[in-house]
Protein backbone atom coordinates (compact mmCIF):
# COMPACT_ATOMS: atom_id res chain seq x y z
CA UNK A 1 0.00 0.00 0.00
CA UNK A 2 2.80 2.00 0.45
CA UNK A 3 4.67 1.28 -2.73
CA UNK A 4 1.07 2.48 -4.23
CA UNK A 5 1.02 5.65 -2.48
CA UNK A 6 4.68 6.06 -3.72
CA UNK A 7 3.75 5.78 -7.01
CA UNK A 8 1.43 8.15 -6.90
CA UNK A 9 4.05 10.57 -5.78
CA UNK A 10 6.18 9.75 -8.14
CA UNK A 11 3.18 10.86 -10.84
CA UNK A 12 2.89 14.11 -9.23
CA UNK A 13 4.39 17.31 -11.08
CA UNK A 14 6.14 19.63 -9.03
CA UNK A 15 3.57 22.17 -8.41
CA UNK A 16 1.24 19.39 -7.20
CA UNK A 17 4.20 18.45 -4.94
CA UNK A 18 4.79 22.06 -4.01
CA UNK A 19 1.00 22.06 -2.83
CA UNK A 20 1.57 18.84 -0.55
CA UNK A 21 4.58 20.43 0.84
CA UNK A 22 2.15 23.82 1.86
CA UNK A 23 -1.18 21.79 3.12
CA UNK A 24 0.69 19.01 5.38
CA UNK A 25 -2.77 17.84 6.09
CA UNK A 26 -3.35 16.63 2.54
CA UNK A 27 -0.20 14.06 2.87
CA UNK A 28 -1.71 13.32 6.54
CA UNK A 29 -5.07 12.65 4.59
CA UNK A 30 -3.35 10.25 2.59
CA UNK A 31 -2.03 8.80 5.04
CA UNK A 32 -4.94 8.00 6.75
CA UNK A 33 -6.56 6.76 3.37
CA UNK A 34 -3.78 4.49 3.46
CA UNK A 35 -4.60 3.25 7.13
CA UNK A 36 -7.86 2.56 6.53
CA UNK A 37 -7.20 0.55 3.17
CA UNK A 38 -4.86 -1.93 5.03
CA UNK A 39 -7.44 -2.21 7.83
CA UNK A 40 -10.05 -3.37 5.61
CA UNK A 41 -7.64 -5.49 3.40
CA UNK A 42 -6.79 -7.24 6.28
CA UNK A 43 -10.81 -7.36 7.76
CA UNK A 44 -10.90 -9.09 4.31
CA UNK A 45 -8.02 -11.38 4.31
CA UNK A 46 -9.05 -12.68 8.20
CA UNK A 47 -12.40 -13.27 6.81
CA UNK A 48 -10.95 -14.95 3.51
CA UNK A 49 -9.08 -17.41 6.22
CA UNK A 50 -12.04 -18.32 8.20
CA UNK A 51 -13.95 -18.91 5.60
CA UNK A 52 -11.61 -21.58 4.57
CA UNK A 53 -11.02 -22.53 8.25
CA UNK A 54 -14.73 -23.33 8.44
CA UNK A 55 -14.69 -25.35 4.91
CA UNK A 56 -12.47 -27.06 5.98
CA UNK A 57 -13.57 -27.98 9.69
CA UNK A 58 -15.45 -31.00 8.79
CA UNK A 59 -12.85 -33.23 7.02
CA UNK A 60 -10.39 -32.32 9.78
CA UNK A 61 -12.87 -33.66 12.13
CA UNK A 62 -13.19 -36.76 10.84
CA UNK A 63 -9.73 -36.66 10.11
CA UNK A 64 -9.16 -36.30 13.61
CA UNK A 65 -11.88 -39.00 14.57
CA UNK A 66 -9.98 -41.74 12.25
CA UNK A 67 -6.93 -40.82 13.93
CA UNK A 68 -8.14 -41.46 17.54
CA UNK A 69 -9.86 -44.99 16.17
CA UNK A 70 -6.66 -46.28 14.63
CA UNK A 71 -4.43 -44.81 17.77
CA UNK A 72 -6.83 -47.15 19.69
CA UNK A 73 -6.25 -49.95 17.68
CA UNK A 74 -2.93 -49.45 17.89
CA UNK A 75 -2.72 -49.43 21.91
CA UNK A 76 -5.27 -52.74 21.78
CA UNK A 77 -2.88 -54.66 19.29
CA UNK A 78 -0.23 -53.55 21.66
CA UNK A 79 -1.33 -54.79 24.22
CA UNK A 80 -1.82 -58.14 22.40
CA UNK A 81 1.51 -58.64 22.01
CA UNK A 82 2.36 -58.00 25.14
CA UNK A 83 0.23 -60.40 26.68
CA UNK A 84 1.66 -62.73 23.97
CA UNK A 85 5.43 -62.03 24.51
CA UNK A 86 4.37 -62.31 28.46
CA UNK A 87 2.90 -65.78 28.08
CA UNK A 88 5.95 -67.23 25.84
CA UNK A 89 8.19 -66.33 28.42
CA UNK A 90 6.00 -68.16 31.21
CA UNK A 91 5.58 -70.93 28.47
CA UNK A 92 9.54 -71.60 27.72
């Protein structure tokens, strides 16, 4: 936004940047444009990213509920095999 507002300084003659120089509220003005145009680009961007967030809520859900069955299998065939390894030892 910056770069943008530089441009447009660049594009300015030199009476026009005379003027700025003599009415230091104009370049304040623009500065405050240029405040408010990031705010709501970045209103815009958080929104963009929640938006997705919530799309995307659901799969990673039962993402996250596949995980926690197979992390339970996983514990109950471990625990198999200990039992197992535990009774070949008693065995031999």
């Amino acid at each position: 936004i910056l770069a943008n507002h530089m441009e447009k300084l660049q594009d300015l003659g030199q009476s026009e940047l005379q003027e700025l120089l003599e009415h230091p509220e104009r370049v304040e003005s623009m500065a405050l444009e240029s405040d408010e145009l990031e705010r709501e680009m970045a209103l815009a961007s958080n929104r963009s990213l929640a938006e997705q967030n919530l799309d995307i809520k659901p799969r990673l859900e039962s993402l996250k509920e596949a995980l926690v069955a197979r992390y339970s299998q996983l514990e109950a065939i471990r625990e198999a095999y200990r039992q197992h390894c535990s009774q070949r030892g008693r065995v031999g």
